[in-house]
Protein backbone atom coordinates (compact mmCIF):
# COMPACT_ATOMS: atom_id res chain seq x y z
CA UNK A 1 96.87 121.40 98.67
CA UNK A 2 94.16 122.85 99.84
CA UNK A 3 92.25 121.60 103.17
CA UNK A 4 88.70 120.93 102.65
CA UNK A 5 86.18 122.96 104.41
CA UNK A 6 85.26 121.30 108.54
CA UNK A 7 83.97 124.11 110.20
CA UNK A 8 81.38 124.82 113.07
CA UNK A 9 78.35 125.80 110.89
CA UNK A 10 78.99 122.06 108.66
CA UNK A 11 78.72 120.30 112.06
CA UNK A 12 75.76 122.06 113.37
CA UNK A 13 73.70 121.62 110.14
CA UNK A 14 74.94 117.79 110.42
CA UNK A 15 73.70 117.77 114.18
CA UNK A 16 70.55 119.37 113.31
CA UNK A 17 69.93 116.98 110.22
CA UNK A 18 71.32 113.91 112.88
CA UNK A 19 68.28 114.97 115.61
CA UNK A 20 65.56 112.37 113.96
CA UNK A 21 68.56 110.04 113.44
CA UNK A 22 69.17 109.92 117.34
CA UNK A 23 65.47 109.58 118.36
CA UNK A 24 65.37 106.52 116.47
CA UNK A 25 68.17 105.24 117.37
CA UNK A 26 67.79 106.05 121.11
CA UNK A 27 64.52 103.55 120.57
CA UNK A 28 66.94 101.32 118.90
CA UNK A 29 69.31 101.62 122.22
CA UNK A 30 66.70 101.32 124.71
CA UNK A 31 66.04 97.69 123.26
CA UNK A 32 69.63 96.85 123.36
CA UNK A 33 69.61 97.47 126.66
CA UNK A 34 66.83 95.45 127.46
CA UNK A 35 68.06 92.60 125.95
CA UNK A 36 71.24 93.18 127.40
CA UNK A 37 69.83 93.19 131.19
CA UNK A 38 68.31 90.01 130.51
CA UNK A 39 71.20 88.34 129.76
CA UNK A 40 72.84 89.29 132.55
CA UNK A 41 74.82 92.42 131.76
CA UNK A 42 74.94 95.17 134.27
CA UNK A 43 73.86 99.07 133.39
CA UNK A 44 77.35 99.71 133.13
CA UNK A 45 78.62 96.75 131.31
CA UNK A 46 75.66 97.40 128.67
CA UNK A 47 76.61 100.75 128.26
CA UNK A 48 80.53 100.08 128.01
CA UNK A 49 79.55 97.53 125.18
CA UNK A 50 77.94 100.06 122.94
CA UNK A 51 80.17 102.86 123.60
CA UNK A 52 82.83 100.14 122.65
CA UNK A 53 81.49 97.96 119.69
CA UNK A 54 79.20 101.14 118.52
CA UNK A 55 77.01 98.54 115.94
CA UNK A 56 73.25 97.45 117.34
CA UNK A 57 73.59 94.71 114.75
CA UNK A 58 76.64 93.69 116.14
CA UNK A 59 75.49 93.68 119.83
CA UNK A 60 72.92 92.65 119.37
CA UNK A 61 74.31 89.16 117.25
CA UNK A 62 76.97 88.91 119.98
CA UNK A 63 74.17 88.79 123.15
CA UNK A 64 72.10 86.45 121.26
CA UNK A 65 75.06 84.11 120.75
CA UNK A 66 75.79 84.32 124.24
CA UNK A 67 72.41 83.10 125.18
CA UNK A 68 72.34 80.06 123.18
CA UNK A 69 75.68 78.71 125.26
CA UNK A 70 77.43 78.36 121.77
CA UNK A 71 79.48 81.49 122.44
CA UNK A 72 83.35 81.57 122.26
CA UNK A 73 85.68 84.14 122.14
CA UNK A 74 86.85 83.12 118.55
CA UNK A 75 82.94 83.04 117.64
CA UNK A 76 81.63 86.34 118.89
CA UNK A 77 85.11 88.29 117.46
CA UNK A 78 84.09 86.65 114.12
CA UNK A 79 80.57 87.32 114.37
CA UNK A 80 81.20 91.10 115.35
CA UNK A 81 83.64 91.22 112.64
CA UNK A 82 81.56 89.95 109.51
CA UNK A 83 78.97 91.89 110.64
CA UNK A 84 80.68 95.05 111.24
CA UNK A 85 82.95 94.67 107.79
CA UNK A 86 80.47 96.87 106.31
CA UNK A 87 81.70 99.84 108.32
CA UNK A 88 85.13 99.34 105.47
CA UNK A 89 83.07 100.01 102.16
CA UNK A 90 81.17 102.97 103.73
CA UNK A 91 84.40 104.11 104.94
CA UNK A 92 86.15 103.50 101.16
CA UNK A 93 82.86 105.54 99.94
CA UNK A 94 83.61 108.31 101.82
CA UNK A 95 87.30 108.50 101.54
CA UNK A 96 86.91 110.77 98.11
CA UNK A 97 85.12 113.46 100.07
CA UNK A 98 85.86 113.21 103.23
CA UNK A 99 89.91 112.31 103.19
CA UNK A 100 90.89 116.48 101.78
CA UNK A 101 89.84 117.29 105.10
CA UNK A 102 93.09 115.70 106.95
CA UNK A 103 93.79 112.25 108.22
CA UNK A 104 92.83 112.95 112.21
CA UNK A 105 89.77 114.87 111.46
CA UNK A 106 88.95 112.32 108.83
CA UNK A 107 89.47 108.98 110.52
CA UNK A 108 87.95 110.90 114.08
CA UNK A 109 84.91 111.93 112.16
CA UNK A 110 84.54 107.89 110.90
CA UNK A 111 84.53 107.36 115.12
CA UNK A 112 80.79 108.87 114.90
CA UNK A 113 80.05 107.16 111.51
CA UNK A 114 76.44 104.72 111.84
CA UNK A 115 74.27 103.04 109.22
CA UNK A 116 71.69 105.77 109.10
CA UNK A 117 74.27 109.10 109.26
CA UNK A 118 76.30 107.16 106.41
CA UNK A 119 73.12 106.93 104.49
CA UNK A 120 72.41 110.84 105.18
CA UNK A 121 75.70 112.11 104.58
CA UNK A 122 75.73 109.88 101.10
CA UNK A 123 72.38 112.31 100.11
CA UNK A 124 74.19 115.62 101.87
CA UNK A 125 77.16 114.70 99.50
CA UNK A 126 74.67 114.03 96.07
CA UNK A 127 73.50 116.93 96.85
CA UNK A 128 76.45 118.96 97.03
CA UNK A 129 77.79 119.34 100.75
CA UNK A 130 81.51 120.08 101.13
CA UNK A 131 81.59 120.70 104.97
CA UNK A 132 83.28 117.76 106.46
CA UNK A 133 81.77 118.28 110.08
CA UNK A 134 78.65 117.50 108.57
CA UNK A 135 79.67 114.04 109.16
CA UNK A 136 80.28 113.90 112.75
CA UNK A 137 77.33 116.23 113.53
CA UNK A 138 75.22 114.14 112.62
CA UNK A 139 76.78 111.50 114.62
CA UNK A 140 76.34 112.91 117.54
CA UNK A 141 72.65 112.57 118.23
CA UNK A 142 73.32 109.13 117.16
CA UNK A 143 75.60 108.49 119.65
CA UNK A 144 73.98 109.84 122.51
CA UNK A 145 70.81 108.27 121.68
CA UNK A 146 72.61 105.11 121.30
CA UNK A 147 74.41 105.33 124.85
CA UNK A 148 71.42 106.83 126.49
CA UNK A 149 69.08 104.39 125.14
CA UNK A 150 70.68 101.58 126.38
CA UNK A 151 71.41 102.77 129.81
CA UNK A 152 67.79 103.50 130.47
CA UNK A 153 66.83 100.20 128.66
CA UNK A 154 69.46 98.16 130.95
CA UNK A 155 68.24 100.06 133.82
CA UNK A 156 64.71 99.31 133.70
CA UNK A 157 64.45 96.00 132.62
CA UNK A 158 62.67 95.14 135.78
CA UNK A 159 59.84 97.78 135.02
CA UNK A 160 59.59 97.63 131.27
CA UNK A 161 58.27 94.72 129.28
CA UNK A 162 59.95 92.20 127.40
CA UNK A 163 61.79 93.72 123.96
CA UNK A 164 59.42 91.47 122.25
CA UNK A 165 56.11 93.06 123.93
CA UNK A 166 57.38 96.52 122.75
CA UNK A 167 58.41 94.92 119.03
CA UNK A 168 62.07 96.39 119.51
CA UNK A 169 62.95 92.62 118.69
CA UNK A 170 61.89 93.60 115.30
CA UNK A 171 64.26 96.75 114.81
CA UNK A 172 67.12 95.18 113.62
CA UNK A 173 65.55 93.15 110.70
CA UNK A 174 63.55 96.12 109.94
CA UNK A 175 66.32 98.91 109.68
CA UNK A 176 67.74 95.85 107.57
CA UNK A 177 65.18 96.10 105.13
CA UNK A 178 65.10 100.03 104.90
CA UNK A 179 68.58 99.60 103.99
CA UNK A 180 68.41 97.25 101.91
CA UNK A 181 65.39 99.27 99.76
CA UNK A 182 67.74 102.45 99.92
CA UNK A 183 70.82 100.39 98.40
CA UNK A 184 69.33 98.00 95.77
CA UNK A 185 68.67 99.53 92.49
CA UNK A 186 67.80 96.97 90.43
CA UNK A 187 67.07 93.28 90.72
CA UNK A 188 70.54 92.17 90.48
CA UNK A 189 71.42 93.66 93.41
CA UNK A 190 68.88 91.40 95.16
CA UNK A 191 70.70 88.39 94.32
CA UNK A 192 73.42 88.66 97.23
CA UNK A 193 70.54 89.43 100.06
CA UNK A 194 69.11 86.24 98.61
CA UNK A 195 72.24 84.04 98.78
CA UNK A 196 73.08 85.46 102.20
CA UNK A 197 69.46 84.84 103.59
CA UNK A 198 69.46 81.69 101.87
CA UNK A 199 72.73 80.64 103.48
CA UNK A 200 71.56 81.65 106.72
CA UNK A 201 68.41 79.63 106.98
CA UNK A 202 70.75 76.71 105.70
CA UNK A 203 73.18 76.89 108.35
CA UNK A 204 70.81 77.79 111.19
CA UNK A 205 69.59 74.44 110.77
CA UNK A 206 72.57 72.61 110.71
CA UNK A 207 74.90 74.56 112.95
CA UNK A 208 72.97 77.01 114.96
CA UNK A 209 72.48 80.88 114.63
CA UNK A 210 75.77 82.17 115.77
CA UNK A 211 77.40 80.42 113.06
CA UNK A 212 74.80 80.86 110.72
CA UNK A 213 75.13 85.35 111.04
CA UNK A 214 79.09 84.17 110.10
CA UNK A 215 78.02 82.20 107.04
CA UNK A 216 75.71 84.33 105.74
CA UNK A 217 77.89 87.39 106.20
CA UNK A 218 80.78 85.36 104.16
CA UNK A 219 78.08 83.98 101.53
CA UNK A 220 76.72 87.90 100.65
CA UNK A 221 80.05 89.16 100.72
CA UNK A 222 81.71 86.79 98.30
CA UNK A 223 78.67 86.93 95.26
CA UNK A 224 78.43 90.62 95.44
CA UNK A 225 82.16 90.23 95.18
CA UNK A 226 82.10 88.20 91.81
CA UNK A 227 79.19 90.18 90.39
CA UNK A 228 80.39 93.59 90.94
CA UNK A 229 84.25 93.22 90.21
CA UNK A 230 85.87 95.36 88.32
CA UNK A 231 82.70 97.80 87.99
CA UNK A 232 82.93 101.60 88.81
């Protein structure tokens, strides 16, 4: 068999097409970092966590949970977990395309893969890319906006204003929604965001937040489970 095409000129189109990716998320970082600082982790220790975990939504659950005082090891692995179990369908998605290309570049190019590149190389691939670098090209600028952000956010907590004063509080629930408009298609697919927004607000008032990302995770998971089984 043939191996699909990974070449220099797919990864610097992907790194080009990545740029506005990175500048957003670099904003995205720089709040991370903020928030980070103010709980108490060091420059390094913030930027060891997102070269490590690699998911703002995931960090950025985990440092919240460890500033209510509920946080135990068993709670933040689950919480990074259900959050991050995303990262396997957009992985299965990708496996048609980006699998030909080998199993070490294909499983090191999912090392660079992000909400917002997945999204991009999803459109690359509609519209008919077959370079496989594209994919970790535009992960790069991701990445080093990412790391970069949050060193310079963890760095200069003492000079910067609160997260909340700059509205990077906000990112997170927003990129949310822009996902969530770029996924659903029709009004059925609105029913899981419902039931896992729904479940949320339940348990947040009986059991606290950190349990209530885990619920609510678990809840949207499980209906679009049921509805969508057994469809193409």
């Amino acid at each position: 068999m043939t191996r699909a095409l990974f070449s220099f000129d797919g990864f610097r189109r992907g790194v080009r097409d990545g740029l506005p990716l990175g500048v957003s998320i670099f904003a995205y970082g720089l709040g991370f970092g903020l928030v980070a600082a103010q709980a108490g982790f060091s420059v390094a220790k913030a930027v060891a966590t997102s070269a490590a975990i690699y998911s703002g939504s995931a960090q950025l659950a985990a440092v919240n949970l460890l500033q209510t005082g509920e946080a135990t090891l068993w709670a933040l692995f689950a919480t990074i977990l259900v959050i991050n179990a995303r990262y396997i369908l957009f992985g299965a998605a990708l496996q048609p395309w980006l699998w030909p290309a080998g199993p070490v570049r294909a499983y090191g190019s999912l090392l660079f893969l992000g909400d917002a590149n997945w999204m991009q190389t999803m459109r690359a691939i509609r519209a008919g890319e077959e370079d496989r670098a594209y994919l970790p090209g535009t992960g790069v600028p991701m990445l080093l906006g990412w790391l970069v952000g949050t060193a310079l956010g963890a760095g200069a907590v003492r000079v910067l204003p609160a997260p909340q004063a700059l509205g990077l509080d906000l990112m997170l629930a927003a990129f949310a929604v822009g996902m969530v408009t770029a996924m659903v298609k029709t009004r059925a697919d609105l029913v899981p965001v419902v039931v896992g927004a729904g479940a949320a607000l339940g348990i947040s008032a009986l059991a606290g937040p950190g349990l209530a990302i885990i619920g609510a995770g678990l809840a949207g998971g499980l209906v679009a489970a049921l509805m969508y089984r057994g469809r193409p």
